[in-house]
N, C-alpha and C. Protein backbone atom coordinates (compact mmCIF):
# COMPACT_ATOMS: atom_id res chain seq x y z
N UNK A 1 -73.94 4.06 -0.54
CA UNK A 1 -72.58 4.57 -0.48
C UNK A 1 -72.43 5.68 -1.51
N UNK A 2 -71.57 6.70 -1.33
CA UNK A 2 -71.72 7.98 -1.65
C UNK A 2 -70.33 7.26 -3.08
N UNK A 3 -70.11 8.07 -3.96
CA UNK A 3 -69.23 7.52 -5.04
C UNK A 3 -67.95 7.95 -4.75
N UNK A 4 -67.79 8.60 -3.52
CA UNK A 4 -66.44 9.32 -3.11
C UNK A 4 -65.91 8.31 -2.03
N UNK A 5 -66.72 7.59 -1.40
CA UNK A 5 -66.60 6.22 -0.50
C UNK A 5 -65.71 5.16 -1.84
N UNK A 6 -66.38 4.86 -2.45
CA UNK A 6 -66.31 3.93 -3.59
C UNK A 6 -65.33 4.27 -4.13
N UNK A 7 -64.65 5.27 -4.70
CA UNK A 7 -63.60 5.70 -5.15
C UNK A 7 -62.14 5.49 -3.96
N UNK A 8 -62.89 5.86 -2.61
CA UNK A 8 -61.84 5.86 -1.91
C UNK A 8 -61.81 4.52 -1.31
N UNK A 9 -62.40 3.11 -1.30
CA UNK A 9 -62.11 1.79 -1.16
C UNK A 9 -61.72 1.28 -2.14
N UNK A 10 -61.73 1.57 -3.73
CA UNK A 10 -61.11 1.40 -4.66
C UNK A 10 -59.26 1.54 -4.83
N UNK A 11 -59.28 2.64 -4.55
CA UNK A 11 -57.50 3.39 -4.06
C UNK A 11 -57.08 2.68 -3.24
N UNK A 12 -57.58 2.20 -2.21
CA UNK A 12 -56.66 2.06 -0.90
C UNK A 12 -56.66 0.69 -1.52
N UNK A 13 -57.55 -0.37 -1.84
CA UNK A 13 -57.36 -1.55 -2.32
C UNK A 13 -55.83 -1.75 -3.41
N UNK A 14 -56.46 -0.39 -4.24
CA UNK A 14 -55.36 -0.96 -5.69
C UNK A 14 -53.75 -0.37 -4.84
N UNK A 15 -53.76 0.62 -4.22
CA UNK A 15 -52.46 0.91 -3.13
C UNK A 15 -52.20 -0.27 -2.31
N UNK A 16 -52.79 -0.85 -1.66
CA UNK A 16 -52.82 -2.02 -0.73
C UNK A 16 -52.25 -3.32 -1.85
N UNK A 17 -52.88 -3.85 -2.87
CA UNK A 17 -52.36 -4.51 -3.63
C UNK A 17 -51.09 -4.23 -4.63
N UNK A 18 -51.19 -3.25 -5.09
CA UNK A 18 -49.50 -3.02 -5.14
C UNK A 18 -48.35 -3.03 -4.14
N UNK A 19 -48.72 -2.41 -2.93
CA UNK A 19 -47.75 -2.60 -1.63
C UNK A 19 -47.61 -4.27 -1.17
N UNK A 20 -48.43 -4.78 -1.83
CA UNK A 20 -48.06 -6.20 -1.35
C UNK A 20 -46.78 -6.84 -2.47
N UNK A 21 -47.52 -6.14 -3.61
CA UNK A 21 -46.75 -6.90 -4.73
C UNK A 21 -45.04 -6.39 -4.49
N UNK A 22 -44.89 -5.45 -4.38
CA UNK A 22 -44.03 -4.43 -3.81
C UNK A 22 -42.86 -5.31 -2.67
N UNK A 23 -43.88 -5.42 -1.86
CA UNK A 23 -43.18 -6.12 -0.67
C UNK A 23 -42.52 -7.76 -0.83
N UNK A 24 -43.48 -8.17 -1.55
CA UNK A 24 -42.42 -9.38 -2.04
C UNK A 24 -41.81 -9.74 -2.87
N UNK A 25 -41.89 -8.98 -3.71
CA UNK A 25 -40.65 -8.62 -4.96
C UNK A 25 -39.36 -8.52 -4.01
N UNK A 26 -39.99 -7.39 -3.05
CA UNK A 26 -38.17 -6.65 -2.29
C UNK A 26 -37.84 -8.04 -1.35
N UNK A 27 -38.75 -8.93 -1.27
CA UNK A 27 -38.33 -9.97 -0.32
C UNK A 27 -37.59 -10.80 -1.13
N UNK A 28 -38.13 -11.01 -2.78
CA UNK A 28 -36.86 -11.76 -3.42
C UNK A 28 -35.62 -11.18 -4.22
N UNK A 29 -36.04 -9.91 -3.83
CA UNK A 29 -34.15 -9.25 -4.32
C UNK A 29 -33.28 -9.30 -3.06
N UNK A 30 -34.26 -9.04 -1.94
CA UNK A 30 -32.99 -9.56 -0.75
C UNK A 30 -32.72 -10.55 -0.13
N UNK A 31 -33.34 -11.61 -0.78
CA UNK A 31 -32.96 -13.14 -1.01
C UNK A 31 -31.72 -13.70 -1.56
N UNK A 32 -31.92 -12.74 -3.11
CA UNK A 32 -30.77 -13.02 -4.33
C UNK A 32 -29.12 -11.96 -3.46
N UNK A 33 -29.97 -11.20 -3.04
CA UNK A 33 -28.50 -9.96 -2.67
C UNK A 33 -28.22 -10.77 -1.46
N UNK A 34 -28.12 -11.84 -0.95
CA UNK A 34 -27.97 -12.64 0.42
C UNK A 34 -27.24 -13.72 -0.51
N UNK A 35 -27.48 -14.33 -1.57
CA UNK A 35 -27.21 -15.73 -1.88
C UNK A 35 -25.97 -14.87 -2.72
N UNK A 36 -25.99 -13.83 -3.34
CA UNK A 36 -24.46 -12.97 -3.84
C UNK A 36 -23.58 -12.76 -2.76
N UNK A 37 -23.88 -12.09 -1.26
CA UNK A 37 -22.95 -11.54 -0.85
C UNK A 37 -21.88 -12.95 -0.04
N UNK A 38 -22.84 -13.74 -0.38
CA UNK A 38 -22.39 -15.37 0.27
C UNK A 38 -21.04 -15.86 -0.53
N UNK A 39 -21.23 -15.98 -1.92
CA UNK A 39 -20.75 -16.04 -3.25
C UNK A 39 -19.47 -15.05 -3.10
N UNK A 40 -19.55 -13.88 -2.58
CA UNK A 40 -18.61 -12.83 -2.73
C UNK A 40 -17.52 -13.17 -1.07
N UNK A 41 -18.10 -13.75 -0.22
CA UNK A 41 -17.40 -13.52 1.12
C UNK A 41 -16.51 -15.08 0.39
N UNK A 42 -17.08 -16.04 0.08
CA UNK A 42 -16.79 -17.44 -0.54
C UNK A 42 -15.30 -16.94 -1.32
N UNK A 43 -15.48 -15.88 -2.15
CA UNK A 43 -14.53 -15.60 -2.90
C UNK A 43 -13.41 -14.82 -2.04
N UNK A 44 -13.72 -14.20 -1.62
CA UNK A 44 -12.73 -13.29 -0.86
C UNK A 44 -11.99 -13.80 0.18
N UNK A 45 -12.40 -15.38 1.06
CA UNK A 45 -11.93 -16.33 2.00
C UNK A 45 -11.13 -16.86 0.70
N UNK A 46 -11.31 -17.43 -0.60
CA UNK A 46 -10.32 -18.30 -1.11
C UNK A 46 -8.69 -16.85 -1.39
N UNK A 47 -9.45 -15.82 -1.84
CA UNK A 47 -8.30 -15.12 -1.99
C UNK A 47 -7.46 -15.09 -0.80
N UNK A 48 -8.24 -14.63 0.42
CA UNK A 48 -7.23 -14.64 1.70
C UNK A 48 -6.23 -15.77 2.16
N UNK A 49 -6.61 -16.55 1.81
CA UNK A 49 -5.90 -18.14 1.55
C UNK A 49 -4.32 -18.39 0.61
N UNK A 50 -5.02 -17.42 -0.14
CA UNK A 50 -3.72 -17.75 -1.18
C UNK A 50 -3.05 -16.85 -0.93
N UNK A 51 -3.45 -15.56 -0.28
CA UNK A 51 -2.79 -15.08 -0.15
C UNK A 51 -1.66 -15.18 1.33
N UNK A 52 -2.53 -15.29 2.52
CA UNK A 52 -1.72 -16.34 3.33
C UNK A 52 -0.56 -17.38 2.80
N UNK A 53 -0.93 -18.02 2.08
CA UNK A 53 -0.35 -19.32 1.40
C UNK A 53 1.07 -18.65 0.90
N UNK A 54 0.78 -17.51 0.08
CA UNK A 54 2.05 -16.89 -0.18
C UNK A 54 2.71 -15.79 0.51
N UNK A 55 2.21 -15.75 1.50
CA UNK A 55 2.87 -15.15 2.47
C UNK A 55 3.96 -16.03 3.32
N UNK A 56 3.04 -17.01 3.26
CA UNK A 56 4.19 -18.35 3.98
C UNK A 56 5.27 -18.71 3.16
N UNK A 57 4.82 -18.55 1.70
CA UNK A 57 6.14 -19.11 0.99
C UNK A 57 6.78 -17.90 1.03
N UNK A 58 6.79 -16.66 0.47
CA UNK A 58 7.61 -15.54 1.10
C UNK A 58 8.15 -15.56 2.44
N UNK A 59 7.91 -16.25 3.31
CA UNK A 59 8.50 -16.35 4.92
C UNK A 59 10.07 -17.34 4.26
N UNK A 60 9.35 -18.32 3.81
CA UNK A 60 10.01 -19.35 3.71
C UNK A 60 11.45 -19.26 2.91
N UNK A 61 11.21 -18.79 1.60
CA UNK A 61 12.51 -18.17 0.80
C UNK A 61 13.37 -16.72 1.29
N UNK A 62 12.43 -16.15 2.40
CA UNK A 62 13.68 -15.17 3.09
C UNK A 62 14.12 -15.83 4.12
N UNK A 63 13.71 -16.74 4.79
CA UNK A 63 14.45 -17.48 5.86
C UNK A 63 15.75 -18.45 4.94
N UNK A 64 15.28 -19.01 3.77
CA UNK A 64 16.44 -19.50 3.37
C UNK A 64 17.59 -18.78 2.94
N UNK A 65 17.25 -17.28 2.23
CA UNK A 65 17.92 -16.39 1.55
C UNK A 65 18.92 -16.00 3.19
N UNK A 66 18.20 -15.84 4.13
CA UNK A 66 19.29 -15.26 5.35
C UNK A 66 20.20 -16.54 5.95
N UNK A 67 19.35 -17.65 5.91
CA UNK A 67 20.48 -18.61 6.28
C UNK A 67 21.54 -18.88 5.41
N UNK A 68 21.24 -18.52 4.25
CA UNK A 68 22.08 -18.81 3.19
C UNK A 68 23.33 -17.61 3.46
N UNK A 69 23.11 -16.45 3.37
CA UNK A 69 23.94 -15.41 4.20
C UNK A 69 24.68 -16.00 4.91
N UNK A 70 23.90 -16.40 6.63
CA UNK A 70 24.79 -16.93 7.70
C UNK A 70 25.92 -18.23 7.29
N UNK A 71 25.87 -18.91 6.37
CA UNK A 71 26.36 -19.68 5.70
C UNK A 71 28.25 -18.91 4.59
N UNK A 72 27.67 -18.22 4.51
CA UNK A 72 28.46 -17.44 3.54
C UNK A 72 29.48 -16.21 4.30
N UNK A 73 28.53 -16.01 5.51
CA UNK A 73 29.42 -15.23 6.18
C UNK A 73 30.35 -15.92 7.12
N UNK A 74 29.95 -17.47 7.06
CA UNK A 74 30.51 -18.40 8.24
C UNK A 74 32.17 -18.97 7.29
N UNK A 75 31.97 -18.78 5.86
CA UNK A 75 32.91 -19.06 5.14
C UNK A 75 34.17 -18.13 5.10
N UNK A 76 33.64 -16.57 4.80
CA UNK A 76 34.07 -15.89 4.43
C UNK A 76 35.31 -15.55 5.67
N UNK A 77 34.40 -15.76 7.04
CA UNK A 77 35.30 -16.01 8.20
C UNK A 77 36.38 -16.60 8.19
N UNK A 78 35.59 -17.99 8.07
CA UNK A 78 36.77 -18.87 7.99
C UNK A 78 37.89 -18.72 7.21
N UNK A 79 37.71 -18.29 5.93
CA UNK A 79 38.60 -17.81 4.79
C UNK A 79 39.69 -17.01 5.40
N UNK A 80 38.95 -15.66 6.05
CA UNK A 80 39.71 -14.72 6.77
C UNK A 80 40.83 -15.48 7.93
N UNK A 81 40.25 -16.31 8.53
CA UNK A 81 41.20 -16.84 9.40
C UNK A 81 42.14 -17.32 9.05
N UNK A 82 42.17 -18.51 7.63
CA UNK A 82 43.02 -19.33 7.38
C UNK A 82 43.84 -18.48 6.43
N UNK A 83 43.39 -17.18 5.61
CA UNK A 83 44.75 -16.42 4.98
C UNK A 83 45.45 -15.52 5.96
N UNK A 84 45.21 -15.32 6.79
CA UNK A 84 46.14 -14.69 8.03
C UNK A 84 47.25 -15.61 8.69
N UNK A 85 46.46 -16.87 8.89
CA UNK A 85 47.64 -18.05 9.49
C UNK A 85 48.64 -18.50 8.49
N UNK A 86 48.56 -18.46 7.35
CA UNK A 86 49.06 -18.71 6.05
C UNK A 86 50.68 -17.78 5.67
């Protein structure tokens, strides 16, 4: 074998063995970036929750705030009626 053979099965080996090392390194960062974005969707479902959650209670205190109105305007009526008959 000529030393330019030898040199060039040398390279492709130590290229070949770094591309491996290479390749499964990147297989356990996109392992870890899979078990984060899990962690992050986890988080972002509890926020949507609460935030739902207070959306409902915001439903809830303007439905009372307007019945409370209809209440007040049902008085104010009445009021009106009975100082006219008066």
């Amino acid at each position: 074998m000529d030393t330019t053979q030898i040199l060039l099965i040398i390279i492709l080996s130590l290229s070949t063995i770094i591309l491996v090392i290479i390749g499964i390194q990147l297989i356990f960062i996109l392992n870890d970036l899979r078990k984060i974005l899990r962690k992050i969707n986890l988080i972002i479902e509890g926020f949507e929750k609460i935030g739902l959650s207070f959306e409902h209670g915001l439903e809830e205190i303007i439905g009372f705030i307007s019945g409370f109105k209809v209440v007040l305007k049902f008085f104010d009526i009445f009021n009106k009626k009975n100082g006219k008959k008066s």
